[in-house]
PDB file of N, CA and C in Angstrom:
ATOM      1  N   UNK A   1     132.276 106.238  65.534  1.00  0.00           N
ATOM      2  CA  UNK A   1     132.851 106.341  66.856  1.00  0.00           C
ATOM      3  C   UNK A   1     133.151 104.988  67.493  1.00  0.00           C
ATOM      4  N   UNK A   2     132.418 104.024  67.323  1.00  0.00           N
ATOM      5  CA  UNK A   2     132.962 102.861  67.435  1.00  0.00           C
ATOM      6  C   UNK A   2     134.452 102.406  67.744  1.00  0.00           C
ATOM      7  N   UNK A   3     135.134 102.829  66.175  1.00  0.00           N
ATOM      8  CA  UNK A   3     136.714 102.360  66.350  1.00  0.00           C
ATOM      9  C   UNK A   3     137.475 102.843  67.950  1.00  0.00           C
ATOM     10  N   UNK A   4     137.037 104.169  68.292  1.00  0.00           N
ATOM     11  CA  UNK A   4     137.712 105.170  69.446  1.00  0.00           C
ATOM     12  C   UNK A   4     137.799 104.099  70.634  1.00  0.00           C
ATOM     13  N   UNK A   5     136.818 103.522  70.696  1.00  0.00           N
ATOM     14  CA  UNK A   5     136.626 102.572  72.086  1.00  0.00           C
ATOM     15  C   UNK A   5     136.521 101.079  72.166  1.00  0.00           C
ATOM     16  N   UNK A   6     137.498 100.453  70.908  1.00  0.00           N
ATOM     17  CA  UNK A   6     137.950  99.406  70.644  1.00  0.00           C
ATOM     18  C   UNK A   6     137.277  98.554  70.113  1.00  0.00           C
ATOM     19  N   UNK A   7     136.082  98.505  69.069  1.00  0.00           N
ATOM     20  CA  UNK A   7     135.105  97.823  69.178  1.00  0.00           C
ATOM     21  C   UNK A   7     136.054  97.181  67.805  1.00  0.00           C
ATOM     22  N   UNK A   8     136.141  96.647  66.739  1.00  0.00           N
ATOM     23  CA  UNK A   8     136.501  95.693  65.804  1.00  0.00           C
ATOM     24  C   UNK A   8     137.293  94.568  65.484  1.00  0.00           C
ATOM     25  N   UNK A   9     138.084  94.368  64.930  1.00  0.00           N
ATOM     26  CA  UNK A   9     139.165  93.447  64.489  1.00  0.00           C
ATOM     27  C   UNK A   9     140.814  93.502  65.224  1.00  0.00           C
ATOM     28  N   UNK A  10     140.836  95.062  65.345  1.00  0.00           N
ATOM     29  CA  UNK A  10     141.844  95.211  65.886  1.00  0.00           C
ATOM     30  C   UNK A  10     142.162  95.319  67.299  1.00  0.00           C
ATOM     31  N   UNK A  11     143.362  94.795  68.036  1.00  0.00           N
ATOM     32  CA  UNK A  11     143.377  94.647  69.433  1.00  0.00           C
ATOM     33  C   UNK A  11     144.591  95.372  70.014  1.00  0.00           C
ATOM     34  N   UNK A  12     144.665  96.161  70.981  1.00  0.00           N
ATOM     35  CA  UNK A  12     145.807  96.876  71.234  1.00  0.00           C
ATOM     36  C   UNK A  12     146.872  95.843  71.749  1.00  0.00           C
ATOM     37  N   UNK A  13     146.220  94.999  72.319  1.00  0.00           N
ATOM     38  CA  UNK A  13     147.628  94.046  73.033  1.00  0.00           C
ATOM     39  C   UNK A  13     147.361  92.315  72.061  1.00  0.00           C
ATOM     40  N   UNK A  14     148.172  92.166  71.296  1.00  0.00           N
ATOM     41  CA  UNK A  14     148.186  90.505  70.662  1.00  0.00           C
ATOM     42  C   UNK A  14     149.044  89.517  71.808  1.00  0.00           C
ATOM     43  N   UNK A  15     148.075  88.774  72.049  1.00  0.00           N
ATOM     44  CA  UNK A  15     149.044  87.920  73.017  1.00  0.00           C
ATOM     45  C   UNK A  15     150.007  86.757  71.863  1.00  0.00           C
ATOM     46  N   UNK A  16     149.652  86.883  70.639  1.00  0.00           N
ATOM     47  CA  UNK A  16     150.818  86.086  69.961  1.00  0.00           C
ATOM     48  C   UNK A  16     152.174  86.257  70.013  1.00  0.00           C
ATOM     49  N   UNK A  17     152.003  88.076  70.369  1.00  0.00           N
ATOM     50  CA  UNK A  17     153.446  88.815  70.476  1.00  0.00           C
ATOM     51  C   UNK A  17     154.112  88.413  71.839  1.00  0.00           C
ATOM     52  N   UNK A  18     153.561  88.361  72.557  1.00  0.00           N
ATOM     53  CA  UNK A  18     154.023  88.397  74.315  1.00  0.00           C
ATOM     54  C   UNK A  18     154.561  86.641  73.997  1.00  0.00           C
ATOM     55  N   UNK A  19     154.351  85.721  73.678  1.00  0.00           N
ATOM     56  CA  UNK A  19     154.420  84.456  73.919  1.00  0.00           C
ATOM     57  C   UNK A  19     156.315  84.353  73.367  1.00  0.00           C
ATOM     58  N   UNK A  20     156.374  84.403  72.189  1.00  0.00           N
ATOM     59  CA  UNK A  20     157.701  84.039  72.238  1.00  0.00           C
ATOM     60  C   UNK A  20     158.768  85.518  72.996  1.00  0.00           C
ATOM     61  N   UNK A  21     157.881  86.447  73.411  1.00  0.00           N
ATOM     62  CA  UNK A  21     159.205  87.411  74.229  1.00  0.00           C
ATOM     63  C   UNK A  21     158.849  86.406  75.729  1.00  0.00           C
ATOM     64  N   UNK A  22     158.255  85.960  76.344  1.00  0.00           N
ATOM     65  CA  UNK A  22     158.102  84.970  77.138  1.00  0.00           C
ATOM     66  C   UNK A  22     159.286  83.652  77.020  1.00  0.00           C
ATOM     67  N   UNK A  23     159.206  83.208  76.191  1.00  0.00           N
ATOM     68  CA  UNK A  23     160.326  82.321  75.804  1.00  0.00           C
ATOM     69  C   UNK A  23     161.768  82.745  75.395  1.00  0.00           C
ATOM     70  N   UNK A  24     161.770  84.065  74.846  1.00  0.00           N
ATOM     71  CA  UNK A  24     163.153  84.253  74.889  1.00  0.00           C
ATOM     72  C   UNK A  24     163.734  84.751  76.722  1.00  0.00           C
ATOM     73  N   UNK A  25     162.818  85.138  77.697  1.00  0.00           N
ATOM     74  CA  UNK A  25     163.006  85.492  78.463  1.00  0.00           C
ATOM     75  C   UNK A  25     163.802  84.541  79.448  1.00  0.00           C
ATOM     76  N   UNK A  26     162.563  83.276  79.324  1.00  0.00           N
ATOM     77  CA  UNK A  26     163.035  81.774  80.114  1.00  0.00           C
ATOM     78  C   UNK A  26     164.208  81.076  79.358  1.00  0.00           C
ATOM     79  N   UNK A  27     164.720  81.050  78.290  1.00  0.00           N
ATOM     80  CA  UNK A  27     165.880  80.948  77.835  1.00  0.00           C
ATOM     81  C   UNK A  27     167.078  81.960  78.185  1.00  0.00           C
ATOM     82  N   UNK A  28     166.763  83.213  78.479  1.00  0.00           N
ATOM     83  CA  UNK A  28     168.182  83.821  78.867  1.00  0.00           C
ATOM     84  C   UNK A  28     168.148  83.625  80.317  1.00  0.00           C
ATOM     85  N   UNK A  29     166.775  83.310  81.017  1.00  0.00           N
ATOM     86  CA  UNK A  29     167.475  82.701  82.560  1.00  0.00           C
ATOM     87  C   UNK A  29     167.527  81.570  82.506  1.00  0.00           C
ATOM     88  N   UNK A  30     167.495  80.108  81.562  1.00  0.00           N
ATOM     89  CA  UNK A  30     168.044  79.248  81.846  1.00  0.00           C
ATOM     90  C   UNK A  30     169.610  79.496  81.350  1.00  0.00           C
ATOM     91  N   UNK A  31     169.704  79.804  80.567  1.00  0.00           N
ATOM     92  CA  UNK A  31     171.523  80.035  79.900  1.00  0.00           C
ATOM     93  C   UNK A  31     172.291  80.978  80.930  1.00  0.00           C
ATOM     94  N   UNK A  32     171.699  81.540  81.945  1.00  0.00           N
ATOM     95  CA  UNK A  32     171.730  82.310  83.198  1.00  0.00           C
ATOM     96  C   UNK A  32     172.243  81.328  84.157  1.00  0.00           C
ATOM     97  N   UNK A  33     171.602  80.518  84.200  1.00  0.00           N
ATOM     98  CA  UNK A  33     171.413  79.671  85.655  1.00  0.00           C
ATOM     99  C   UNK A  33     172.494  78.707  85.433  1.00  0.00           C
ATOM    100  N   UNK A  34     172.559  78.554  84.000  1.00  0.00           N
ATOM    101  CA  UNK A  34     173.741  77.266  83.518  1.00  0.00           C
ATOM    102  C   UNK A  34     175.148  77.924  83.724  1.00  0.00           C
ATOM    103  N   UNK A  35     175.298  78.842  83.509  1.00  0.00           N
ATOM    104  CA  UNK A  35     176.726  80.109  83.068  1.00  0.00           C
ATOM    105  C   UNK A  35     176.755  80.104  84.993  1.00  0.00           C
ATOM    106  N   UNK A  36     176.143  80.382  85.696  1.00  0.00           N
ATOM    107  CA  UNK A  36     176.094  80.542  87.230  1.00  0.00           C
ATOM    108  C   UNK A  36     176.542  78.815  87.694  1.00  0.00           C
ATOM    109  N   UNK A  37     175.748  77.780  87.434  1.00  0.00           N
ATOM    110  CA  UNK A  37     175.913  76.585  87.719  1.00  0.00           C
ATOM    111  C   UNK A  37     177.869  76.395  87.768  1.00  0.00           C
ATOM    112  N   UNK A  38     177.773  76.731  86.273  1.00  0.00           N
ATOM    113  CA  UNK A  38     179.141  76.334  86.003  1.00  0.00           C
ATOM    114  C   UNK A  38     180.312  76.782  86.437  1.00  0.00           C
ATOM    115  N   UNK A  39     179.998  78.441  86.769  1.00  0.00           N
ATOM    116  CA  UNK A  39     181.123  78.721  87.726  1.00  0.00           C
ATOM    117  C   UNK A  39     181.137  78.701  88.978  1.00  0.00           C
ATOM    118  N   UNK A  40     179.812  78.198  89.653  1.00  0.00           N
ATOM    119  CA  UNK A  40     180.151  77.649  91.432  1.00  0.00           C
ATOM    120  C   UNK A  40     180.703  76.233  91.221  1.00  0.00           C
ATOM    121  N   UNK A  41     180.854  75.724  90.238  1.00  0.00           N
ATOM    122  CA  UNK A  41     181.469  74.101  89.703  1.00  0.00           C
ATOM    123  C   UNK A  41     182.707  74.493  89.538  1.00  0.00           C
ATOM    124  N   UNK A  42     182.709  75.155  88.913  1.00  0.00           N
ATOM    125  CA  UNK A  42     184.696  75.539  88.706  1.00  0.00           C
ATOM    126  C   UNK A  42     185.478  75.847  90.028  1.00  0.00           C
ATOM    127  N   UNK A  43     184.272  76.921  90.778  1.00  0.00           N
ATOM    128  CA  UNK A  43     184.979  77.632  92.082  1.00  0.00           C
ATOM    129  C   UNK A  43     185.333  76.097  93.155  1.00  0.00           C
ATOM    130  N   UNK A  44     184.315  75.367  93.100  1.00  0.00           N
ATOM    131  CA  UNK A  44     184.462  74.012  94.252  1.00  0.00           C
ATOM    132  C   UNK A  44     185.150  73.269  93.777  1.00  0.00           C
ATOM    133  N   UNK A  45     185.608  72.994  92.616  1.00  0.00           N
ATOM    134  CA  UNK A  45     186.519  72.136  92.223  1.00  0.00           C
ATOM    135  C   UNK A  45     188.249  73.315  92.702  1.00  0.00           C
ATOM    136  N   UNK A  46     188.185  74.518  92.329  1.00  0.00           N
ATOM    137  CA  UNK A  46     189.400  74.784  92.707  1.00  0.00           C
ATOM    138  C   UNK A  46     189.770  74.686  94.333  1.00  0.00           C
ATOM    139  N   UNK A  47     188.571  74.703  94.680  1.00  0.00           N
ATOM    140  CA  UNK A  47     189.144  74.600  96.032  1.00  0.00           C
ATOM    141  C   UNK A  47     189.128  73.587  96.524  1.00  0.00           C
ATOM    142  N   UNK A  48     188.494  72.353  95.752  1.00  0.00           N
ATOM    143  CA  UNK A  48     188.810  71.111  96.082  1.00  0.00           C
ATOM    144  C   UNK A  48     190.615  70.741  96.071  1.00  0.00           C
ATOM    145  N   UNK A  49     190.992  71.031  94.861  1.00  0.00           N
ATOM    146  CA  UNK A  49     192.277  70.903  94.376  1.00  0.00           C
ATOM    147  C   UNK A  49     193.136  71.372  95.194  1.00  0.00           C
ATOM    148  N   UNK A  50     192.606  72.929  95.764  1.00  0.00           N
ATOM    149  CA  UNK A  50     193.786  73.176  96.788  1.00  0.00           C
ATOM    150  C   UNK A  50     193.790  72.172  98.231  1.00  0.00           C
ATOM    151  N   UNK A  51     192.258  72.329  99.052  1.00  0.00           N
ATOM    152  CA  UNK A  51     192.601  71.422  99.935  1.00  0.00           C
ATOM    153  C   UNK A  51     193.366  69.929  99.841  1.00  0.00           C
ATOM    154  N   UNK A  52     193.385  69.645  98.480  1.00  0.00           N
ATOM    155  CA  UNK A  52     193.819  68.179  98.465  1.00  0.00           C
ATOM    156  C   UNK A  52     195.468  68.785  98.236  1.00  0.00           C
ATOM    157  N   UNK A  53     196.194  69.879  97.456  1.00  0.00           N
ATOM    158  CA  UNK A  53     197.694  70.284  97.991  1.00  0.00           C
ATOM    159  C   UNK A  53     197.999  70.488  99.022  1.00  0.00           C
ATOM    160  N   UNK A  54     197.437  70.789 100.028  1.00  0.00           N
ATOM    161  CA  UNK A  54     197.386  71.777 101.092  1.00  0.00           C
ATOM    162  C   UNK A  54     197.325  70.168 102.222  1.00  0.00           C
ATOM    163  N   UNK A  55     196.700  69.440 101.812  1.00  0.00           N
ATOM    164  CA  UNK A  55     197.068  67.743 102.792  1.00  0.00           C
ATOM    165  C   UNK A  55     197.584  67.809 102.083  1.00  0.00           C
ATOM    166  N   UNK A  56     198.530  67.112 100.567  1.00  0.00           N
ATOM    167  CA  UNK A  56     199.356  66.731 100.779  1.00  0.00           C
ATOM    168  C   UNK A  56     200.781  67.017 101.239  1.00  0.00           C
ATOM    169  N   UNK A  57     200.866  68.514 101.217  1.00  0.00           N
ATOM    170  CA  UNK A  57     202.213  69.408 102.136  1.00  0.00           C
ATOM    171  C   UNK A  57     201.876  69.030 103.168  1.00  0.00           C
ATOM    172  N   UNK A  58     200.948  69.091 103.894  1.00  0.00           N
ATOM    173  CA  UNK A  58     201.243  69.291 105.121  1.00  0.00           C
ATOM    174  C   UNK A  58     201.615  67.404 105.961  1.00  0.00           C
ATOM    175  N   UNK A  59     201.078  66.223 104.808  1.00  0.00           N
ATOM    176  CA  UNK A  59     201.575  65.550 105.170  1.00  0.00           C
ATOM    177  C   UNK A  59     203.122  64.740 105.084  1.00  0.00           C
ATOM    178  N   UNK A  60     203.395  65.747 103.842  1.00  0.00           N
ATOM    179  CA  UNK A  60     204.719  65.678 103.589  1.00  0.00           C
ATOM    180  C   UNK A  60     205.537  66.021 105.100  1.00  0.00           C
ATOM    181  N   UNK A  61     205.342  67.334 105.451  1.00  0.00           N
ATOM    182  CA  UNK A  61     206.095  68.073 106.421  1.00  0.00           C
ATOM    183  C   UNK A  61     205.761  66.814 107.637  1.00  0.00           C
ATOM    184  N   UNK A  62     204.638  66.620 107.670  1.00  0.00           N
ATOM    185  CA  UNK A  62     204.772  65.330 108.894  1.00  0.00           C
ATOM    186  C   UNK A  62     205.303  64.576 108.506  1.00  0.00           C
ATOM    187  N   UNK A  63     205.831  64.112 107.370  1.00  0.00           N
ATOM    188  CA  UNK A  63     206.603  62.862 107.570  1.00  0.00           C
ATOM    189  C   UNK A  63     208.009  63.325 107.701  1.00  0.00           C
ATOM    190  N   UNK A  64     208.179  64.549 107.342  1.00  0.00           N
ATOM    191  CA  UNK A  64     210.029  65.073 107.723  1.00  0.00           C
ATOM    192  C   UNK A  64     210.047  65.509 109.137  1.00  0.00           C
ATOM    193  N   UNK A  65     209.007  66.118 109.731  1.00  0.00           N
ATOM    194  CA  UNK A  65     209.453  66.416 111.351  1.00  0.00           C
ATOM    195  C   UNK A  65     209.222  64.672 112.122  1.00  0.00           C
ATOM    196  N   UNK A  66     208.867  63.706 111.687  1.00  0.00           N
ATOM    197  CA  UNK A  66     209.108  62.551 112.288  1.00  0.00           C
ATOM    198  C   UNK A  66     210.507  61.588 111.805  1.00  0.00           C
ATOM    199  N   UNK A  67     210.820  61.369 110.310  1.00  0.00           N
ATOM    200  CA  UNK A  67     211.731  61.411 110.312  1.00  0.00           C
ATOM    201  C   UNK A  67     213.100  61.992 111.111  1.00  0.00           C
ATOM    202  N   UNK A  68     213.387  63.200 111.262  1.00  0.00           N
ATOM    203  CA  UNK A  68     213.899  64.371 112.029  1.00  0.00           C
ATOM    204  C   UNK A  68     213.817  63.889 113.344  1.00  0.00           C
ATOM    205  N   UNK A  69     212.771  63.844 113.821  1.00  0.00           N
ATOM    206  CA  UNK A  69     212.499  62.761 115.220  1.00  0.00           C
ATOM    207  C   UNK A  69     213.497  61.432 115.611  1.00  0.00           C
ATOM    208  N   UNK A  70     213.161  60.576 114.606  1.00  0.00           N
ATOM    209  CA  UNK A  70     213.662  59.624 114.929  1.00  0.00           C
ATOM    210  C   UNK A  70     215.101  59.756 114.611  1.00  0.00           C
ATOM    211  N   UNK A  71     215.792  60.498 113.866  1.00  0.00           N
ATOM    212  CA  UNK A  71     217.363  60.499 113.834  1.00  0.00           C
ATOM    213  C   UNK A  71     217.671  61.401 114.563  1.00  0.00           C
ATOM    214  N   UNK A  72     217.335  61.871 115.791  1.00  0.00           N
ATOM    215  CA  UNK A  72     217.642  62.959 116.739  1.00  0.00           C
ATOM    216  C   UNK A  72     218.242  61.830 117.638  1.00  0.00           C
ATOM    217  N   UNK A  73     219.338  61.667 118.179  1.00  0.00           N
ATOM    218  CA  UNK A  73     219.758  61.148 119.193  1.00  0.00           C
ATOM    219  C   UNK A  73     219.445  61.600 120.693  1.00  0.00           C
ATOM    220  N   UNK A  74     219.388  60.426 121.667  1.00  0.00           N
ATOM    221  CA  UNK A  74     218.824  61.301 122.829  1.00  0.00           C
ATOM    222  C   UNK A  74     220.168  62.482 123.619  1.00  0.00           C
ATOM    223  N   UNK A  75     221.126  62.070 123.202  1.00  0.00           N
ATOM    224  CA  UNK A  75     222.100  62.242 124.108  1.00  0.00           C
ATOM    225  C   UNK A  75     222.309  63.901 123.330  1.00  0.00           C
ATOM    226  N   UNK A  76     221.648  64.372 121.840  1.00  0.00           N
ATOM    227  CA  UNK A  76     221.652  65.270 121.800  1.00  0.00           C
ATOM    228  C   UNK A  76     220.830  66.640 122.406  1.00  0.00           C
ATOM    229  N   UNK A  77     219.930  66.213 123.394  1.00  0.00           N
ATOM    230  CA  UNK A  77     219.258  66.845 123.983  1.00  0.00           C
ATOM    231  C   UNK A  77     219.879  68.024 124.664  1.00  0.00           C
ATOM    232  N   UNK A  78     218.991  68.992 125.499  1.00  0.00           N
ATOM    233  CA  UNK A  78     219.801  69.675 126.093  1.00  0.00           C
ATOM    234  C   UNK A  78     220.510  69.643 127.967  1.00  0.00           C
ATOM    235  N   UNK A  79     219.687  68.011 128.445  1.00  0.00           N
ATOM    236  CA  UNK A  79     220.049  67.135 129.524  1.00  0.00           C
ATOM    237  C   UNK A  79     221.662  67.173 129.609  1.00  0.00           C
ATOM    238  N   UNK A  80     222.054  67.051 128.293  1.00  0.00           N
ATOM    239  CA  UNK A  80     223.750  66.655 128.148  1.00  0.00           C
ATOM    240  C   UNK A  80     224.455  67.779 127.581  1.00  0.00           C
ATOM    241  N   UNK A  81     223.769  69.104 127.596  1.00  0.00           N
ATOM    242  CA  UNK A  81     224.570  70.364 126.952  1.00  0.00           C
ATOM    243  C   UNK A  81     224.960  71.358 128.231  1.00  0.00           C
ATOM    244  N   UNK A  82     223.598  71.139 129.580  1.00  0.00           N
ATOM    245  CA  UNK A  82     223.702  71.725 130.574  1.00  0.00           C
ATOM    246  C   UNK A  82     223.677  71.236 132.076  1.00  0.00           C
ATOM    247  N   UNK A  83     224.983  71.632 132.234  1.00  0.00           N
ATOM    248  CA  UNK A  83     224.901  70.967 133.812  1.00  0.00           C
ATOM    249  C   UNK A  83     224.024  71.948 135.275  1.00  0.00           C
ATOM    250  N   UNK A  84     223.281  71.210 135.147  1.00  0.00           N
ATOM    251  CA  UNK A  84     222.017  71.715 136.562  1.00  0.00           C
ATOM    252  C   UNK A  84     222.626  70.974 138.091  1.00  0.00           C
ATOM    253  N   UNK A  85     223.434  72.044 139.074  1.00  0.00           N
ATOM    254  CA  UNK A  85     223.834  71.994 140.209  1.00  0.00           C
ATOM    255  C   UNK A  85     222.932  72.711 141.082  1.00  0.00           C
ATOM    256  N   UNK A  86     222.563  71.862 142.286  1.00  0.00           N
ATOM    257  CA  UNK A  86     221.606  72.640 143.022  1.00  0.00           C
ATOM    258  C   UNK A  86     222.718  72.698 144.385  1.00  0.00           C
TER     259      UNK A  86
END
């Protein structure tokens, strides 16, 4: 009766077994954390890229509405299109 209530050689739980499912565990969350790393790296770089298109249009367009500015003559205004009689 012995064997019934665990007494010998044999052990229901081997912790030799648990150790490397332990390690495969911390390896699929580091290869986890890297695969995650890498696509909040991809995501900030794309949106780096856009904000840096996104100035340079928009400093494009400032330099054509000032251009545009300065070759506007004054006399084309609308001072000289409408005569104001009081």
């Amino acid at each position: 009766m012995p064997e019934a209530i665990g007494h010998g050689q044999n052990q229901a739980f081997q912790p030799s077994l648990a150790t490397p499912r332990t390690d495969k565990v911390a390896e699929q969350a580091k290869a986890m954390n890297a695969r995650q790393s890498e696509a909040v790296a991809e995501t900030v770089q794309r949106q780096a890229e856009f904000s840096s298109n996104r100035t340079e249009n928009l400093s494009r367009q400032a330099e054509q509405l000032e251009k545009r500015a300065e070759t506007r003559k004054p006399e084309d205004g609308l001072g000289n299109r409408v005569d104001i009689f009081v």
